[in-house]
N, C-alpha and C. Protein backbone atom coordinates (compact mmCIF):
# COMPACT_ATOMS: atom_id res chain seq x y z
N UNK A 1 12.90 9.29 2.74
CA UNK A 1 12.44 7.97 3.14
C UNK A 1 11.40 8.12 4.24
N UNK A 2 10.76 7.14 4.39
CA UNK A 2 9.59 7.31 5.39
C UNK A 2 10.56 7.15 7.07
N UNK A 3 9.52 7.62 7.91
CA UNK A 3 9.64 7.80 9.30
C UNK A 3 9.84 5.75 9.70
N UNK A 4 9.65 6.54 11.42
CA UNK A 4 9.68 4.82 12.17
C UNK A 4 8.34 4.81 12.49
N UNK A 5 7.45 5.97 12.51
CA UNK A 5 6.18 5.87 12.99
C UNK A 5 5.59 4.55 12.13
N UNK A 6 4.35 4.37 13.54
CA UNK A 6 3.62 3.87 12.82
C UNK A 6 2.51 4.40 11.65
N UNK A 7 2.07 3.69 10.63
CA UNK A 7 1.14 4.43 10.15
C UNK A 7 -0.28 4.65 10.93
N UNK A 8 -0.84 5.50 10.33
CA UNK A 8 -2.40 5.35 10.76
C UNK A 8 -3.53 6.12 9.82
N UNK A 9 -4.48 6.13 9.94
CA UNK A 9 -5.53 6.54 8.94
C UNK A 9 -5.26 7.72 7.98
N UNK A 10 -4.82 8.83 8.96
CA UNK A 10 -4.51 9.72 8.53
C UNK A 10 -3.43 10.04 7.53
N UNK A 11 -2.14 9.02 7.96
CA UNK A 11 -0.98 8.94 6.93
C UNK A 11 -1.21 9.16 5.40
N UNK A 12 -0.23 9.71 4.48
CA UNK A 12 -0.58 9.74 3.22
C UNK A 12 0.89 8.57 3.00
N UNK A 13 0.33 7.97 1.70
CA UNK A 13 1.33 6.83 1.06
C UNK A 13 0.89 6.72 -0.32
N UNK A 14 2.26 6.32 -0.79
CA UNK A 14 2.70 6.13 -2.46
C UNK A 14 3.49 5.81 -2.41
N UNK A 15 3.58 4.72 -3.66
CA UNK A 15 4.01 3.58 -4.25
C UNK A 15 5.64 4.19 -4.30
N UNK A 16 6.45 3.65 -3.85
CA UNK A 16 8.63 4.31 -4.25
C UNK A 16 8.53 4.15 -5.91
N UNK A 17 9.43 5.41 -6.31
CA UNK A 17 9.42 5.68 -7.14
C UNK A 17 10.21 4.27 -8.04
N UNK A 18 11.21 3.92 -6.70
CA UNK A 18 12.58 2.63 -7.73
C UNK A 18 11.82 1.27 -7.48
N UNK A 19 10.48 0.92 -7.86
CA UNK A 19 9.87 -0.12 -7.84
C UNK A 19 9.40 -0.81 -8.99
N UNK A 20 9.84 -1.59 -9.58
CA UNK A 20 9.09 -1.98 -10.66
C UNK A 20 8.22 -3.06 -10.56
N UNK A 21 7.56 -3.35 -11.10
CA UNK A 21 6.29 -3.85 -11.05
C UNK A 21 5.80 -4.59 -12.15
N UNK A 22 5.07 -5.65 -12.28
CA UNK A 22 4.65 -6.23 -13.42
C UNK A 22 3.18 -7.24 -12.85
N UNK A 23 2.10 -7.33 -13.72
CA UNK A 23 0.70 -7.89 -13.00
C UNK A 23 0.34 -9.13 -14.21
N UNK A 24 0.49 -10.28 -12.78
CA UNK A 24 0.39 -11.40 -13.74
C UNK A 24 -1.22 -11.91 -13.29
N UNK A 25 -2.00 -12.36 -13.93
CA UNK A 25 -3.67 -12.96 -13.97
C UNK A 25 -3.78 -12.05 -12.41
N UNK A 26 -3.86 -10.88 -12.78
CA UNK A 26 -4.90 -9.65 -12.01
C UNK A 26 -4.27 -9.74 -10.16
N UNK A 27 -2.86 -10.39 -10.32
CA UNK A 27 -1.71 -9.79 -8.95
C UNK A 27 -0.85 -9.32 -9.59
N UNK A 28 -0.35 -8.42 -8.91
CA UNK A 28 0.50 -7.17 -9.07
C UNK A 28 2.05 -8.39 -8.15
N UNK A 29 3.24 -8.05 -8.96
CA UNK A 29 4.34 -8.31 -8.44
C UNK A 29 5.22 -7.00 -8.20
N UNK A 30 5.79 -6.64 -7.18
CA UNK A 30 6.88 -4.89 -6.48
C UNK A 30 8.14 -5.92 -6.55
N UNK A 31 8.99 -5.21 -7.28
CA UNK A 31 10.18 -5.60 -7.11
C UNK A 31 11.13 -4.34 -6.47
N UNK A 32 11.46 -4.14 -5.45
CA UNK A 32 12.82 -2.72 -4.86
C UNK A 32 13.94 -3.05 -5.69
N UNK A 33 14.03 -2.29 -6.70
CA UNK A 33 15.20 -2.38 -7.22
C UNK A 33 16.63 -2.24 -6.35
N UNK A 34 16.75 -1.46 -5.76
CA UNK A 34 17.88 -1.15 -4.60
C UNK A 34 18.60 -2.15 -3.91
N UNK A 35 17.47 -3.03 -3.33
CA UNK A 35 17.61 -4.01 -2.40
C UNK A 35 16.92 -5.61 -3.10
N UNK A 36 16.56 -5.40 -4.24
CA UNK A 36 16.15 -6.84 -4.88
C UNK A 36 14.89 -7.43 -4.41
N UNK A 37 14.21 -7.34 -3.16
CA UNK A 37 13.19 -7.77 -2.59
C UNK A 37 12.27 -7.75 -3.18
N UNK A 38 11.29 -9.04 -3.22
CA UNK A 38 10.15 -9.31 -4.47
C UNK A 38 9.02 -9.39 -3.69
N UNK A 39 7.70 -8.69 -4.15
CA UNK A 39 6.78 -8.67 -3.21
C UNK A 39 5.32 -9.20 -3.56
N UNK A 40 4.89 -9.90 -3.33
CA UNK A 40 3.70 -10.21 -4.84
C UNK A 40 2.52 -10.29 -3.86
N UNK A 41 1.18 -9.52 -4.83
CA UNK A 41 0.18 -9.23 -3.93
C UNK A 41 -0.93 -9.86 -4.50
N UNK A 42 -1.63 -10.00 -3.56
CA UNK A 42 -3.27 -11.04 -4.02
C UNK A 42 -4.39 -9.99 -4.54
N UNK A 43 -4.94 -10.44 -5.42
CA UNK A 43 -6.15 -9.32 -5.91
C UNK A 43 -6.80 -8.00 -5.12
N UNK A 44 -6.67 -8.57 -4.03
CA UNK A 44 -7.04 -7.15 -3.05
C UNK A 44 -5.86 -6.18 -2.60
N UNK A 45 -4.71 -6.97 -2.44
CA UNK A 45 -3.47 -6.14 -2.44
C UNK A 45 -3.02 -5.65 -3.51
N UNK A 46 -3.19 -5.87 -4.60
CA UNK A 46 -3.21 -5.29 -6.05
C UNK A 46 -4.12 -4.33 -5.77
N UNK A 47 -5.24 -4.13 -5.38
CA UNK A 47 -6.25 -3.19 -5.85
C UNK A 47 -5.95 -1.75 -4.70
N UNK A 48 -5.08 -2.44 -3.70
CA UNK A 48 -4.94 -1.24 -2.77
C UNK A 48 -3.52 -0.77 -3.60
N UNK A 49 -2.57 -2.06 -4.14
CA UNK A 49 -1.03 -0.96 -4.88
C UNK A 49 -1.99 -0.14 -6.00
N UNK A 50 -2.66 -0.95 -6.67
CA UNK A 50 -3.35 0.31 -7.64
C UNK A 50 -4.02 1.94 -7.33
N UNK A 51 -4.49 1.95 -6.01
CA UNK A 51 -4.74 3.02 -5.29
C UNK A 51 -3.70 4.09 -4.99
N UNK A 52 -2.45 3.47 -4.57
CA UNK A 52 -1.56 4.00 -3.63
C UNK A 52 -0.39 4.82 -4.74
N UNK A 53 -0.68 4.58 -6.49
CA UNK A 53 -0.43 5.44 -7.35
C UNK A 53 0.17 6.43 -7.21
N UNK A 54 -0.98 7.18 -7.03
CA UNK A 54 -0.46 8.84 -6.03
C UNK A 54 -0.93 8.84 -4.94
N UNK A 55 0.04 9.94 -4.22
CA UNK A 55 -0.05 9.65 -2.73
C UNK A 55 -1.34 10.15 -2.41
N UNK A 56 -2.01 9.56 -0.90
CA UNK A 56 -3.30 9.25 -0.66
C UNK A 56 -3.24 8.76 0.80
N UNK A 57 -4.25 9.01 1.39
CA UNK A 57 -4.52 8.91 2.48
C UNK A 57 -5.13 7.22 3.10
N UNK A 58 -4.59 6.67 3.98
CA UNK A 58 -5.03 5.26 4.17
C UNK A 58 -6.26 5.26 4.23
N UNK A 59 -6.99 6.42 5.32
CA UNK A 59 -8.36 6.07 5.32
C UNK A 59 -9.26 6.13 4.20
N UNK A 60 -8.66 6.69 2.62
CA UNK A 60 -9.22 7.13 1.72
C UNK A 60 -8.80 5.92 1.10
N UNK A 61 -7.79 5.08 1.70
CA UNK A 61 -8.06 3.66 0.57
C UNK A 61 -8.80 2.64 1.15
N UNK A 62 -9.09 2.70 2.77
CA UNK A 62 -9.94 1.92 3.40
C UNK A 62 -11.73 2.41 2.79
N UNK A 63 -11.88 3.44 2.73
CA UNK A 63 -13.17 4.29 2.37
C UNK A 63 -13.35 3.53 1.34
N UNK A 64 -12.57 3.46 -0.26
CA UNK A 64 -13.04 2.54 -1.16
C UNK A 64 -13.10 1.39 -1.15
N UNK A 65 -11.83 0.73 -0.76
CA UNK A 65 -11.99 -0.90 -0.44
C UNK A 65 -13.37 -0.82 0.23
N UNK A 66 -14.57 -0.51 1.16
CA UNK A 66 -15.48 -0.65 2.20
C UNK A 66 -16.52 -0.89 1.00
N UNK A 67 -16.04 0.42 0.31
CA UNK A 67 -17.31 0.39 -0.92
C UNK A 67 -17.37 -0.49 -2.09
N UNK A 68 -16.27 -1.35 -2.68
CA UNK A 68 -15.93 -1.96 -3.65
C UNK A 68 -16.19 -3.38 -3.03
N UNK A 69 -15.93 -3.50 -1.79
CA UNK A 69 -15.84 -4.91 -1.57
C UNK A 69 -16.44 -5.02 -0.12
N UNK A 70 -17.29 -6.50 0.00
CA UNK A 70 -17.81 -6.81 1.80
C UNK A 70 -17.27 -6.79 2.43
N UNK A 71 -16.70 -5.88 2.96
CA UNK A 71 -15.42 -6.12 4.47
C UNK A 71 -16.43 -4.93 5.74
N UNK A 72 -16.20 -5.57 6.84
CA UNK A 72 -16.29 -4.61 7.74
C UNK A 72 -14.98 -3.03 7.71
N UNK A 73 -15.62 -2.14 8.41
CA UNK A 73 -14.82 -1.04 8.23
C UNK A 73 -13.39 -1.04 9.08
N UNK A 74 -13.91 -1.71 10.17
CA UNK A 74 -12.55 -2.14 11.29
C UNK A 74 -11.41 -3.11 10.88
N UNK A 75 -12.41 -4.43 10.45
CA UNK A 75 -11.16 -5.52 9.74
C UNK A 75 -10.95 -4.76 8.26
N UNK A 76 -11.37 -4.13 7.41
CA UNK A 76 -10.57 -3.45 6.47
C UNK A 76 -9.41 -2.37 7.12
N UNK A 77 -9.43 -1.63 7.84
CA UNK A 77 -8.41 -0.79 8.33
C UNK A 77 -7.46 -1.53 9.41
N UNK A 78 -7.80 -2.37 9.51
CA UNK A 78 -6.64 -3.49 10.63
C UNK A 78 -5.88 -4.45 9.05
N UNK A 79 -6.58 -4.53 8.23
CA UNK A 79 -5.70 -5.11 7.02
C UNK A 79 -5.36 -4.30 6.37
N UNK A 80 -5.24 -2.85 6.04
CA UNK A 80 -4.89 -2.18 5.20
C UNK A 80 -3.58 -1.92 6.06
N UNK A 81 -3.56 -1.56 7.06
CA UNK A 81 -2.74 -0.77 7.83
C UNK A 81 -1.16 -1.93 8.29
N UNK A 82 -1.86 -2.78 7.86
CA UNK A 82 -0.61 -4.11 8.12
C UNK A 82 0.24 -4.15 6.97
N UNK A 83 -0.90 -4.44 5.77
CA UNK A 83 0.05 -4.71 4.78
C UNK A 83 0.84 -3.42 4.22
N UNK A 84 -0.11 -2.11 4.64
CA UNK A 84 1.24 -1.05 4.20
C UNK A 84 2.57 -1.04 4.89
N UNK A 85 2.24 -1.61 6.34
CA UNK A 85 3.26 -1.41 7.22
C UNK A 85 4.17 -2.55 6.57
N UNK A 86 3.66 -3.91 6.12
CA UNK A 86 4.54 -4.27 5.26
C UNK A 86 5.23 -3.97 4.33
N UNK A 87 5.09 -3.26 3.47
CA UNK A 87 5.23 -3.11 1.92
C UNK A 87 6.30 -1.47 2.50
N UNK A 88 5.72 -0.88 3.53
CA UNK A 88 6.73 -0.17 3.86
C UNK A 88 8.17 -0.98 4.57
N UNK A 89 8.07 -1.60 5.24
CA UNK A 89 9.27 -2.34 5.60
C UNK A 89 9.98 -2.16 4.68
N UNK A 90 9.28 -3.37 3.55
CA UNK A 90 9.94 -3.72 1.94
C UNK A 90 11.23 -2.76 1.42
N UNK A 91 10.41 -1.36 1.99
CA UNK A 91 11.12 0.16 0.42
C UNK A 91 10.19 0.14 -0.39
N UNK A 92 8.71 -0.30 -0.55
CA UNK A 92 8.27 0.02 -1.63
C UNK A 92 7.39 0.48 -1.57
N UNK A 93 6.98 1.23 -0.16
CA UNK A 93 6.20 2.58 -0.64
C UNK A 93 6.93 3.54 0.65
N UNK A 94 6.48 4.54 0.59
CA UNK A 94 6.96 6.09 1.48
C UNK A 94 5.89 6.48 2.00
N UNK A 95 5.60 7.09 2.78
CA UNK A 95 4.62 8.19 3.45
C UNK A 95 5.08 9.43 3.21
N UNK A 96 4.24 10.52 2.86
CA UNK A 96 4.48 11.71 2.37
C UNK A 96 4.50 12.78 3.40
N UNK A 97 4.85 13.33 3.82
CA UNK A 97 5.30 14.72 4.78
C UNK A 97 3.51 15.45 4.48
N UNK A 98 3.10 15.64 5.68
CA UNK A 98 2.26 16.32 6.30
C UNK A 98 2.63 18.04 5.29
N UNK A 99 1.47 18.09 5.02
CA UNK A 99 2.02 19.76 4.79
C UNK A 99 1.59 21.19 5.51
């Protein structure tokens, strides 16, 4: 299971394996099987769970979001870094051990 740290750029993250998932008109819905908690994401939070696939580095999902879409580089990494910290709360994603 993931740490208490916080995340940060550097962190790697992917999607928990006991999550199921289903994408209704282009949002992604996380369900934690474990704990039942339903998580449903807006087109841009879909496009970062679609990233977070295999594990991956935040700043490497801030790097594309920058390029795919108009966001500044700061308010993209102040929103990326929230909603993982959300979705980590959830159980439905992990941070991967440094190697």
């Amino acid at each position: 299971m993931s740490d208490a740290s916080n995340l940060s750029l550097t962190s790697k993250v992917v999607r928990d394996p006991g999550v199921v998932e289903a994408e209704i008109d282009h949002e992604v819905v996380a369900i934690n099987i474990e704990t039942g908690n339903c998580y449903g994401l807006n087109p841009v939070g879909s496009r970062i769970w679609n990233l977070i696939a295999a594990p991956v580095s935040v700043g490497d999902v801030c790097a594309r979001l920058v390029s795919e879409y108009q966001v500044q580089q700061s308010a993209c990494e102040q929103q990326v870094l929230s909603l993982l910290e959300e979705l980590r709360a959830e159980g439905l994603i992990s941070t991967v051990p440094e190697k």
